[in-house]
N, C-alpha and C. Protein backbone atom coordinates (compact mmCIF):
# COMPACT_ATOMS: atom_id res chain seq x y z
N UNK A 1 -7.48 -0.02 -19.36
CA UNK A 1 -8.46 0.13 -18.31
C UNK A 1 -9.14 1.47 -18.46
N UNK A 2 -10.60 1.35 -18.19
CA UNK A 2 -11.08 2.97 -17.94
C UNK A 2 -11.83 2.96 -16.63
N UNK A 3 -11.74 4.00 -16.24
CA UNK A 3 -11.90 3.89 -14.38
C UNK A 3 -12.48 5.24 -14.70
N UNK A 4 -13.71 4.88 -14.36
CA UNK A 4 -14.70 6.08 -14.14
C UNK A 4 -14.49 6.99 -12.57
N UNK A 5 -14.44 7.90 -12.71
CA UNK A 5 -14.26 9.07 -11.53
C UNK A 5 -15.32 8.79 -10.71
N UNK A 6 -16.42 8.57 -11.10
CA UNK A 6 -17.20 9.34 -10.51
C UNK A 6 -17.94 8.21 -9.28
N UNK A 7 -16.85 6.73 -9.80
CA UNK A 7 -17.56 5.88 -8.90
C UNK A 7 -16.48 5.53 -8.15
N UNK A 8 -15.07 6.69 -7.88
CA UNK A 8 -14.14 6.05 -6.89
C UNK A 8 -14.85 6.48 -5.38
N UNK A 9 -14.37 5.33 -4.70
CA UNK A 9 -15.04 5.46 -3.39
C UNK A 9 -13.37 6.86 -2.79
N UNK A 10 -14.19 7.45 -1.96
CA UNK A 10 -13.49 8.41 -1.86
C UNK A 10 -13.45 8.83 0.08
N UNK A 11 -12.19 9.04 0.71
CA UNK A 11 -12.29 9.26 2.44
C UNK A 11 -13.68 10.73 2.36
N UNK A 12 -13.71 11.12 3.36
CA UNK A 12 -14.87 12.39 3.55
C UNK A 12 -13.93 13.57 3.17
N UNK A 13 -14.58 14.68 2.42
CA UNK A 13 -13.67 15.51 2.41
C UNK A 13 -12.41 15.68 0.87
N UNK A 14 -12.36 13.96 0.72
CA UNK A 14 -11.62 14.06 -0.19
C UNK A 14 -12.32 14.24 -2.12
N UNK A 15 -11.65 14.39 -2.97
CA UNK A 15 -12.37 14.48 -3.96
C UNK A 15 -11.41 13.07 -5.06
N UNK A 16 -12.13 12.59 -6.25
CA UNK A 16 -11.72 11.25 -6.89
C UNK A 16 -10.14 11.70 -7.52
N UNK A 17 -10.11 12.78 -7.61
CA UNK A 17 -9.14 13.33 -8.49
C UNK A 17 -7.81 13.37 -8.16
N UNK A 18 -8.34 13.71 -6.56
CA UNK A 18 -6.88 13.90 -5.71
C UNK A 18 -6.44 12.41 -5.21
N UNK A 19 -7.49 12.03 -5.21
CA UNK A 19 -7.50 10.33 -4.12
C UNK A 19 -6.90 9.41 -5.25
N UNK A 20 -6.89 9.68 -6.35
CA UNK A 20 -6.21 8.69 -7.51
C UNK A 20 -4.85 9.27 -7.87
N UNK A 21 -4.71 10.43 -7.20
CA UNK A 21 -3.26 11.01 -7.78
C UNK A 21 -2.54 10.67 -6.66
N UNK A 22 -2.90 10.74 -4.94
CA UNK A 22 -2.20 10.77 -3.86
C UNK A 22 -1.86 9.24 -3.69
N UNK A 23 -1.02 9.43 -2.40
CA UNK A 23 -0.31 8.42 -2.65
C UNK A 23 -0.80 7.63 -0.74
N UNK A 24 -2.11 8.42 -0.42
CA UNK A 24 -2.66 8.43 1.20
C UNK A 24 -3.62 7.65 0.96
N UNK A 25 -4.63 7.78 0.47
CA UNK A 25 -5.66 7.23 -0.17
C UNK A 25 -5.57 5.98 -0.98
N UNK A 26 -6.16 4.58 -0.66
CA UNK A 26 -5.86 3.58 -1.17
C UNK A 26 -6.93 3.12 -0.89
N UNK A 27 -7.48 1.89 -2.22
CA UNK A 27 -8.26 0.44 -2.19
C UNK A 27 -7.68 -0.45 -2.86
N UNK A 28 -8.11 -1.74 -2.71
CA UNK A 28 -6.98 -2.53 -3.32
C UNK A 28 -8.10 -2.65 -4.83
N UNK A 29 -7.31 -2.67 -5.72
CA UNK A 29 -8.22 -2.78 -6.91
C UNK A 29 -7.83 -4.12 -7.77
N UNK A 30 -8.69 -4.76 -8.09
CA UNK A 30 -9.04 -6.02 -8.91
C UNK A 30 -9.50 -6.14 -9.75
N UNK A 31 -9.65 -7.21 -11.26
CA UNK A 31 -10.21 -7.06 -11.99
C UNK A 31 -10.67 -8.55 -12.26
N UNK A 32 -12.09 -8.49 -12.29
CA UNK A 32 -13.13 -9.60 -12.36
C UNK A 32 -13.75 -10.03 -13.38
N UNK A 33 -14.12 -11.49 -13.41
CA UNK A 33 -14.17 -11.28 -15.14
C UNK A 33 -15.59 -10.94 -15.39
N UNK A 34 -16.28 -10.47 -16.74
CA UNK A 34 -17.66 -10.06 -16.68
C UNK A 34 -18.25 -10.18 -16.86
N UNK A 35 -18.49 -11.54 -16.52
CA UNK A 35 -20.08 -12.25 -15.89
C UNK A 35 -20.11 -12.04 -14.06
N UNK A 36 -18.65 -11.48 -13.72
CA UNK A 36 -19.09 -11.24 -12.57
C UNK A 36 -20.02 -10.37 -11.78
N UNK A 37 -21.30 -10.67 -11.34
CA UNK A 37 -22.29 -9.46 -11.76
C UNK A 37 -22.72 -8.57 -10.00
N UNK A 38 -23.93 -8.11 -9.82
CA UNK A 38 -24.63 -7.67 -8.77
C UNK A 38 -24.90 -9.29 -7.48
N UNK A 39 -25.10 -10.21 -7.81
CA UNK A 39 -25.74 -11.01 -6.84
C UNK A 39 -24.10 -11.53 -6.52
N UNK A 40 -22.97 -12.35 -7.21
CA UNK A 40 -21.84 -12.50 -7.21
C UNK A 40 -21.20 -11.14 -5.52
N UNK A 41 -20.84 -9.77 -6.05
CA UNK A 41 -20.45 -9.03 -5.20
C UNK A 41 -21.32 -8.60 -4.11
N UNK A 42 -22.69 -9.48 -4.01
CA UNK A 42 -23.77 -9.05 -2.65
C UNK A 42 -23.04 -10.46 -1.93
N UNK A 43 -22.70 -11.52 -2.60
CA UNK A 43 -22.36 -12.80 -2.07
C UNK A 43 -20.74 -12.52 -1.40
N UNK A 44 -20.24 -11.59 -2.04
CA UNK A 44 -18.77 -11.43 -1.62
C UNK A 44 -19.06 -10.86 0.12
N UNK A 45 -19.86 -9.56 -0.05
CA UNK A 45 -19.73 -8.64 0.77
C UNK A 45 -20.28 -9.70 2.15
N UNK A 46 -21.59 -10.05 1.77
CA UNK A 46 -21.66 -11.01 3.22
C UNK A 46 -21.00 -12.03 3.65
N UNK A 47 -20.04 -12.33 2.50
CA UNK A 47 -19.18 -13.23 2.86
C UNK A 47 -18.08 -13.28 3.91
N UNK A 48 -17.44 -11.54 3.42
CA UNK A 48 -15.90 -11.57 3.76
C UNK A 48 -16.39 -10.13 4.40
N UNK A 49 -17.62 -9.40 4.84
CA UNK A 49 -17.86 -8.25 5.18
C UNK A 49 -17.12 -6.81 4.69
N UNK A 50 -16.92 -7.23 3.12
CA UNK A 50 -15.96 -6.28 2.64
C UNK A 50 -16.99 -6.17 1.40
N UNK A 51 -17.32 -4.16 1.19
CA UNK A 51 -17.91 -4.29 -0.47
C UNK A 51 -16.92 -4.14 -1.79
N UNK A 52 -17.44 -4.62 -2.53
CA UNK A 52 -16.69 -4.37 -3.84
C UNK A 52 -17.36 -3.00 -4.42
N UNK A 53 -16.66 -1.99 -4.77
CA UNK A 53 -17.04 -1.34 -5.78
C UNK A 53 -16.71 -1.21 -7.58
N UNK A 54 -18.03 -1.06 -8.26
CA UNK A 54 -17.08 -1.21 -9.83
C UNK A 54 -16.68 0.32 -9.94
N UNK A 55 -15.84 0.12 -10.44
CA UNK A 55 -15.09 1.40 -10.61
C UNK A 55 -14.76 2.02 -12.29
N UNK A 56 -14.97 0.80 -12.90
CA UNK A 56 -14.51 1.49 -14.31
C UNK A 56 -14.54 -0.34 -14.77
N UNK A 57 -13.86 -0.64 -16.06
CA UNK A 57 -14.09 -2.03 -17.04
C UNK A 57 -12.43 -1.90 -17.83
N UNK A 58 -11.95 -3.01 -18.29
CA UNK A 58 -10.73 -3.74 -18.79
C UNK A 58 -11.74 -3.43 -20.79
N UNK A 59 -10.77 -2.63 -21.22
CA UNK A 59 -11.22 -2.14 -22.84
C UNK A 59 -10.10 -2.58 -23.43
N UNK A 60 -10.50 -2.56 -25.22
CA UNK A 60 -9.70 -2.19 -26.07
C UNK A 60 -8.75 -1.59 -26.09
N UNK A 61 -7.29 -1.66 -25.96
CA UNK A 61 -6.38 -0.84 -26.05
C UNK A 61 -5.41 -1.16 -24.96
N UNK A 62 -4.20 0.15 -24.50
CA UNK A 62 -3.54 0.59 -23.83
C UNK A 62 -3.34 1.18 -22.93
N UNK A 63 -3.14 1.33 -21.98
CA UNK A 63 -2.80 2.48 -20.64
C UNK A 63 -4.04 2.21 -19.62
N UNK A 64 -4.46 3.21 -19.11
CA UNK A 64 -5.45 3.98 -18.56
C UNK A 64 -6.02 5.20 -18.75
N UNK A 65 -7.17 5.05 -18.85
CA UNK A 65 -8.31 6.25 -19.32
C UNK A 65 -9.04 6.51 -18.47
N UNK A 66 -9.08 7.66 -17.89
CA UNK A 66 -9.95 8.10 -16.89
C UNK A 66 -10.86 9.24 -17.36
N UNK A 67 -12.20 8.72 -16.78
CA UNK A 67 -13.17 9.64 -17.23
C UNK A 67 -13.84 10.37 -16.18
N UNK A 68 -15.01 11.45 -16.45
CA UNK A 68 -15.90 11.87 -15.15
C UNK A 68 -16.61 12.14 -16.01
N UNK A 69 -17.93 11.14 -15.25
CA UNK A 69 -19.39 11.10 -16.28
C UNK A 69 -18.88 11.30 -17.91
N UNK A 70 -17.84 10.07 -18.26
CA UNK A 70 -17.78 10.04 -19.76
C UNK A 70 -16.79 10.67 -19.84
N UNK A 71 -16.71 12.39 -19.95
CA UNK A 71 -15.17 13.22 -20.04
C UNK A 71 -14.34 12.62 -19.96
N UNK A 72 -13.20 12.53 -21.05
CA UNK A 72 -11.70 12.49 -20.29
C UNK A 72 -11.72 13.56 -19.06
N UNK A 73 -10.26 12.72 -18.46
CA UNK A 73 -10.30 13.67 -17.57
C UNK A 73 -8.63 13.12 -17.48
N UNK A 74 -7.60 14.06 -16.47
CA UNK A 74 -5.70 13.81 -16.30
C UNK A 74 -6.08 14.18 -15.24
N UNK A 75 -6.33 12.97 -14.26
CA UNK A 75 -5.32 13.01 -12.87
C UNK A 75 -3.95 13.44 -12.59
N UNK A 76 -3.50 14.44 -11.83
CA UNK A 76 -2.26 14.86 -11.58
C UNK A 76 -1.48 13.47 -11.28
N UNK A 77 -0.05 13.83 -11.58
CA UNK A 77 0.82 12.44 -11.24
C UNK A 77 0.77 12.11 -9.80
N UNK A 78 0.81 11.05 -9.56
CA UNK A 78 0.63 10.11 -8.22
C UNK A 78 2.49 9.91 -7.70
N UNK A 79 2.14 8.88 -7.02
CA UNK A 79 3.18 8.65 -6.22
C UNK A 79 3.34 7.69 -6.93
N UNK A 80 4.75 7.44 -7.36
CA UNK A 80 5.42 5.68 -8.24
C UNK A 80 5.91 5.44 -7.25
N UNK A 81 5.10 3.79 -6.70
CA UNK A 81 5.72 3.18 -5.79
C UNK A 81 6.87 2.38 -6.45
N UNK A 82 6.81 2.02 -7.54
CA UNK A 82 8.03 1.44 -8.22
C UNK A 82 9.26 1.95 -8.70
N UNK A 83 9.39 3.35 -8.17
CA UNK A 83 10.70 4.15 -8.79
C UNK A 83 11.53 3.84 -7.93
């Protein structure tokens, strides 16, 4: 996965960096397939009065890659809800 920074929706106040490391800050995140486009998530939002934001795309490879405007970038460690 690469999850661009710069399009996490973020509380007021807060910044993408901290809001992906904390463990306060939450959206539920999904992955759609990609033809799912602009008219698709205008149809969601009036649907279910909820918006979708894209946040980043499903790549080549392993892990997660986080960028800002392109940069890598290392989010501090988060909270493991699974430990």
């Amino acid at each position: 996965l690469e999850v661009a920074m710069e399009r996490v929706p973020c509380a007021l106040g807060a910044d993408a960096l901290g809001a992906v490391a904390s463990g306060e800050e939450y959206e539920l995140l999904v992955t759609l397939p990609g033809d799912f486009g602009v008219a698709d998530a205008q149809a969601f939002q009036e649907f279910h009065d909820l918006p979708l934001t894209r946040v980043g795309d499903v790549v080549a490879g392993a892990g997660v890659r986080f960028t800002d405007r392109g940069a890598a970038v290392t989010p501090a460690g988060g909270w493991d809800h699974f430990a």
